[in-house]
Protein backbone atom coordinates (compact mmCIF):
# COMPACT_ATOMS: atom_id res chain seq x y z
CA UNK A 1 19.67 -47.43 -123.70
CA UNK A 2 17.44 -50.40 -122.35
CA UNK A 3 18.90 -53.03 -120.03
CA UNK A 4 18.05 -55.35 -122.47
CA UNK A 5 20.26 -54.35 -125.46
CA UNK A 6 23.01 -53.98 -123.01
CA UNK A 7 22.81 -57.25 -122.08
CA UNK A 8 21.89 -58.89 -125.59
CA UNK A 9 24.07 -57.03 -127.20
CA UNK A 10 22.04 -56.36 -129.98
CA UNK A 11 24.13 -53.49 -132.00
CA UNK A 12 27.50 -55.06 -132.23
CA UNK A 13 25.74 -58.05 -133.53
CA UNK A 14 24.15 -55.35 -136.22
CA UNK A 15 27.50 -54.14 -136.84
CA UNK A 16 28.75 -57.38 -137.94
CA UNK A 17 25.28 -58.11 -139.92
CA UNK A 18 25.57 -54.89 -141.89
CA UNK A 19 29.19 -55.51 -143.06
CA UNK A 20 28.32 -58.93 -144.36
CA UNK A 21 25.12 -57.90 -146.02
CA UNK A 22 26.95 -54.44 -147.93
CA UNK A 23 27.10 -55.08 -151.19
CA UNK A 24 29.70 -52.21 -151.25
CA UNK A 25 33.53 -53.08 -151.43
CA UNK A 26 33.70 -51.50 -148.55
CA UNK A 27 30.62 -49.78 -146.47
CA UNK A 28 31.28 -46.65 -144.49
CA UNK A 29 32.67 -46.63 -140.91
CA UNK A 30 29.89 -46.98 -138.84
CA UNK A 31 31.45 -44.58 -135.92
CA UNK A 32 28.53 -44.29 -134.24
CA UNK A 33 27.69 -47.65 -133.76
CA UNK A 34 31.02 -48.48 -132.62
CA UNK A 35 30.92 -45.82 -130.12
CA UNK A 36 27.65 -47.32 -128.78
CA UNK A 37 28.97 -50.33 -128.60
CA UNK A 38 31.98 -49.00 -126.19
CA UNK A 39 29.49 -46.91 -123.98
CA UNK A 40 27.78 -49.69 -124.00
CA UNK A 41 30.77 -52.32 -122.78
CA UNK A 42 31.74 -49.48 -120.23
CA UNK A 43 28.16 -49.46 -118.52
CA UNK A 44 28.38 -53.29 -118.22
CA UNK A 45 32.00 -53.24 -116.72
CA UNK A 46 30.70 -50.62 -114.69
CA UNK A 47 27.43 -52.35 -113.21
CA UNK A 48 29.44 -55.82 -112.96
CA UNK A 49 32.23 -53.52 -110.62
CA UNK A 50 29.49 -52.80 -108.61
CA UNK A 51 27.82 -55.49 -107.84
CA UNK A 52 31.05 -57.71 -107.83
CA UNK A 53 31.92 -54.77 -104.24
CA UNK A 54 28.61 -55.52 -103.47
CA UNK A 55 28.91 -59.54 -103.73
CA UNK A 56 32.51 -59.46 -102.25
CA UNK A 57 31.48 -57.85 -99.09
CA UNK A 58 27.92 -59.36 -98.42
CA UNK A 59 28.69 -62.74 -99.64
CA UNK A 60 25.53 -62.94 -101.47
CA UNK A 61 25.48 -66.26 -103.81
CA UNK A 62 22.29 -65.00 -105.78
CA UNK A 63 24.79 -62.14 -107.86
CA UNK A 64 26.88 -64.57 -108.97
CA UNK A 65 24.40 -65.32 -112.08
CA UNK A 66 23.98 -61.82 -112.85
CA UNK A 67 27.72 -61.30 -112.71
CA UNK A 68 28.34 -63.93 -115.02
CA UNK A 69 25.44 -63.27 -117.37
CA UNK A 70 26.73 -59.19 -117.82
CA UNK A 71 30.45 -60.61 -118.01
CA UNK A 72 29.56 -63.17 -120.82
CA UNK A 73 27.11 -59.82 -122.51
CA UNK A 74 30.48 -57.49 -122.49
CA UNK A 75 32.50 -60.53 -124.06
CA UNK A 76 29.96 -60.73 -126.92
CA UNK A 77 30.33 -57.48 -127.79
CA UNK A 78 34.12 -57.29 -127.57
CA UNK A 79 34.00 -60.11 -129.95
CA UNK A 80 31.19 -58.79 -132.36
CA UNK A 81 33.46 -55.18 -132.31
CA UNK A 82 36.77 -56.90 -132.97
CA UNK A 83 34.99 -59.10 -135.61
CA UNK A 84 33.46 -55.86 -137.61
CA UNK A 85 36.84 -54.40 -137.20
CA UNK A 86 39.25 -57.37 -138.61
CA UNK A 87 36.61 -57.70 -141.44
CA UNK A 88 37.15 -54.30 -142.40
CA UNK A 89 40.88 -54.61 -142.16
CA UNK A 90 40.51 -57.89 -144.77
CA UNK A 91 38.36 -56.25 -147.02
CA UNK A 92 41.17 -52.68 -146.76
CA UNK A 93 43.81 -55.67 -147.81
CA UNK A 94 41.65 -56.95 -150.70
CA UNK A 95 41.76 -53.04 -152.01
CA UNK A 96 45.24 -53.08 -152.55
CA UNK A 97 45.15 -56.46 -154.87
CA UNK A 98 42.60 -55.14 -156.43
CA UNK A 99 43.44 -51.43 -157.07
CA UNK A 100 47.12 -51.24 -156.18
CA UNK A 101 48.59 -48.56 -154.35
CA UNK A 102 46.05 -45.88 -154.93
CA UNK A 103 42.61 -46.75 -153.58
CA UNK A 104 39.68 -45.19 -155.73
CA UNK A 105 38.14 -41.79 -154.48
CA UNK A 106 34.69 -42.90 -153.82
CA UNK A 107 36.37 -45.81 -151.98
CA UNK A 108 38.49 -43.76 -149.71
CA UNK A 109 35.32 -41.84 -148.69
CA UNK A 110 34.11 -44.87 -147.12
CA UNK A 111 36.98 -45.25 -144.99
CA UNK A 112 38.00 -43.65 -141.55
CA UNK A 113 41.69 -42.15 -140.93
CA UNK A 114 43.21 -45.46 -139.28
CA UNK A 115 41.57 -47.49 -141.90
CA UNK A 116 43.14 -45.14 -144.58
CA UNK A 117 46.44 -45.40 -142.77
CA UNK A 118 46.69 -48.93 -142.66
CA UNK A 119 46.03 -49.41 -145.96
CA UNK A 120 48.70 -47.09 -146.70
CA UNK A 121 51.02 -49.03 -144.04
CA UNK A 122 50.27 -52.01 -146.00
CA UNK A 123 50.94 -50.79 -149.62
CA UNK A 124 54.05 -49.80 -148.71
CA UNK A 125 55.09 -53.25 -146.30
CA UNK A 126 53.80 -54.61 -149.86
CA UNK A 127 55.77 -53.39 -152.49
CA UNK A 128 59.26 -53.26 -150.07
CA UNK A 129 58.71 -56.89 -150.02
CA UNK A 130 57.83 -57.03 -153.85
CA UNK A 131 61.47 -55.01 -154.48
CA UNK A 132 63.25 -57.78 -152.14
CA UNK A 133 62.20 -60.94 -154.36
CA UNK A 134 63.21 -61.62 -157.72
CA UNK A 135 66.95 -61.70 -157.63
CA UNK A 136 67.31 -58.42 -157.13
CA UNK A 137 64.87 -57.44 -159.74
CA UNK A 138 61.85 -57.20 -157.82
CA UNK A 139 58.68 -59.14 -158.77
CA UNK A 140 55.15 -57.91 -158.89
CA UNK A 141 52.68 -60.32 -156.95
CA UNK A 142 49.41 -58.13 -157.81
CA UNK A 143 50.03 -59.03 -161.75
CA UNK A 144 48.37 -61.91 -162.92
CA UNK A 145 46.43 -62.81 -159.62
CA UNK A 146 44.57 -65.47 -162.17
CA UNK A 147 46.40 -67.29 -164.30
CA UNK A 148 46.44 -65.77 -167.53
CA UNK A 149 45.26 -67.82 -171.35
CA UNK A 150 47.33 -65.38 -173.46
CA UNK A 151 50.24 -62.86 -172.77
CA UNK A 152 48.60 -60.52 -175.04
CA UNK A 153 45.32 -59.09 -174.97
CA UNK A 154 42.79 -56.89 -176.58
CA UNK A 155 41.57 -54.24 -174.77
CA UNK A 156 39.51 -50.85 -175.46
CA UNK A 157 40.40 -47.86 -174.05
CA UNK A 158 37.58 -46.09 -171.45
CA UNK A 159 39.13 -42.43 -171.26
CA UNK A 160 41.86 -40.38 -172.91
CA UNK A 161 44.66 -41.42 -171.13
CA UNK A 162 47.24 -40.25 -173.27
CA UNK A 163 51.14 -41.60 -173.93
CA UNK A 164 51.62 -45.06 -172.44
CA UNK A 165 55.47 -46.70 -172.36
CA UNK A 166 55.45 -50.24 -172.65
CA UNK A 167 58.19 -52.25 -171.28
CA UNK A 168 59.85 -52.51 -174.79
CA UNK A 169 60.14 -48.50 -175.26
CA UNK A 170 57.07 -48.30 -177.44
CA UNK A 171 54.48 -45.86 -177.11
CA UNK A 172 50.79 -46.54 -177.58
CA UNK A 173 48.48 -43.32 -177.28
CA UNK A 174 45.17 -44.66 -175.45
CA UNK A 175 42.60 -42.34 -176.91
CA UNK A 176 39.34 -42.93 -175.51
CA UNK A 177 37.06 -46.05 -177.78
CA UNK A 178 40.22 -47.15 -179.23
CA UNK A 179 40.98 -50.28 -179.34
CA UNK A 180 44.79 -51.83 -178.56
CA UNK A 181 46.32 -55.61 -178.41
CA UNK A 182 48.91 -55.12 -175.47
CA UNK A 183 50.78 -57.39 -173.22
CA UNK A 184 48.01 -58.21 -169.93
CA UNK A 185 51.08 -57.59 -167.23
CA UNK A 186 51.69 -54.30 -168.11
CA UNK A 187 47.78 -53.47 -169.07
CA UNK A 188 46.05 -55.18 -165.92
CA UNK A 189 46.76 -51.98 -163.45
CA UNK A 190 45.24 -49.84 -166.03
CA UNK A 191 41.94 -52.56 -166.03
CA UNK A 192 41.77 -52.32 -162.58
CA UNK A 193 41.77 -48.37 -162.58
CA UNK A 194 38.83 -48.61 -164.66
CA UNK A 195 40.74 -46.43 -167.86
CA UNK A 196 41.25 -49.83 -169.83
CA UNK A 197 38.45 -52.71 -170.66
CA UNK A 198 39.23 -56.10 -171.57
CA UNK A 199 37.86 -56.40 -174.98
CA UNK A 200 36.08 -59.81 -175.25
């Protein structure tokens, strides 16, 4: 690696770039680029120590630029790194307001372990608070995020899904290209699953 993308810091500003340019929901985890960017703090820390043992004992003034200029290099990538990292963490929190508790296969593959737990640490901080509200009843935050025109609407079914219990006890059997008029809060997890469409 060239002294000048150390010092530029070049590839954690690409990381950053990359995330806000994906068109994805969520682009894969760019491990090695992240590990680049930590060799590549490590090698700055690491030149800085030495010259900052060779400033302290010969008292030479003319480091103290190149100290300063590597110190404020290794702070710009610790911020572009913790940037592409809490913008991934937003976009794992969108997943679960969008998807609910189970994030989508093709999704998942985009994700690294951590990433996976903490989406799985949030779901579940999530819905404990859900049960808490509501007078004891619970109340479900992730239904309705916009405000609805009707309580009922028409949607067609994607995919056989099968039986589905309404709130009321009845059953409606989702067949796939049928068409149903069915309360949106209990239909909207099945829209975001991708087995229901809203029927316009």
């Amino acid at each position: 690696m060239s002294r000048s993308n150390r010092i530029f810091a070049d590839k954690a500003f690409e990381l950053v770039k990359e995330l806000e340019r994906s068109s994805q929901t969520i682009p894969p985890f760019d491990d090695d680029g992240v590990r680049t960017v930590l060799d590549e703090i490590k090698a700055i820390f690491e030149e800085n120590c030495t010259q900052a043992v060779n400033y302290s004992t010969s008292g030479d003034r003319t480091l103290w630029p190149l100290l300063n200029f590597r110190h404020a290099a290794l702070q710009r990538n610790k911020r572009c790194l913790l940037t592409y990292l809490h913008q991934r963490l937003l976009r794992i929190r969108a997943l679960r307001w969008e998807f609910g508790p189970i994030i989508p296969s093709d999704i998942k593959s985009q994700l690294c372990e951590p990433e996976v737990a903490y989406f799985n640490s949030y779901a579940k901080s999530l819905a404990s608070y859900m049960r808490s509200i509501g007078d004891g009843q619970g109340l479900d935050l992730t239904v309705d995020l916009r405000p609805p025109k009707s309580l009922y609407i028409e949607v067609r079914c994607l995919k056989d899904f099968g039986k589905f219990e309404l709130d009321d006890g009845e059953i409606v059997h989702l067949k796939k290209n049928s068409q149903h008029y069915l309360p949106r809060s209990q239909v909207e997890p099945l829209i975001r699953q991708g087995i229901l469409q809203h029927a316009i």
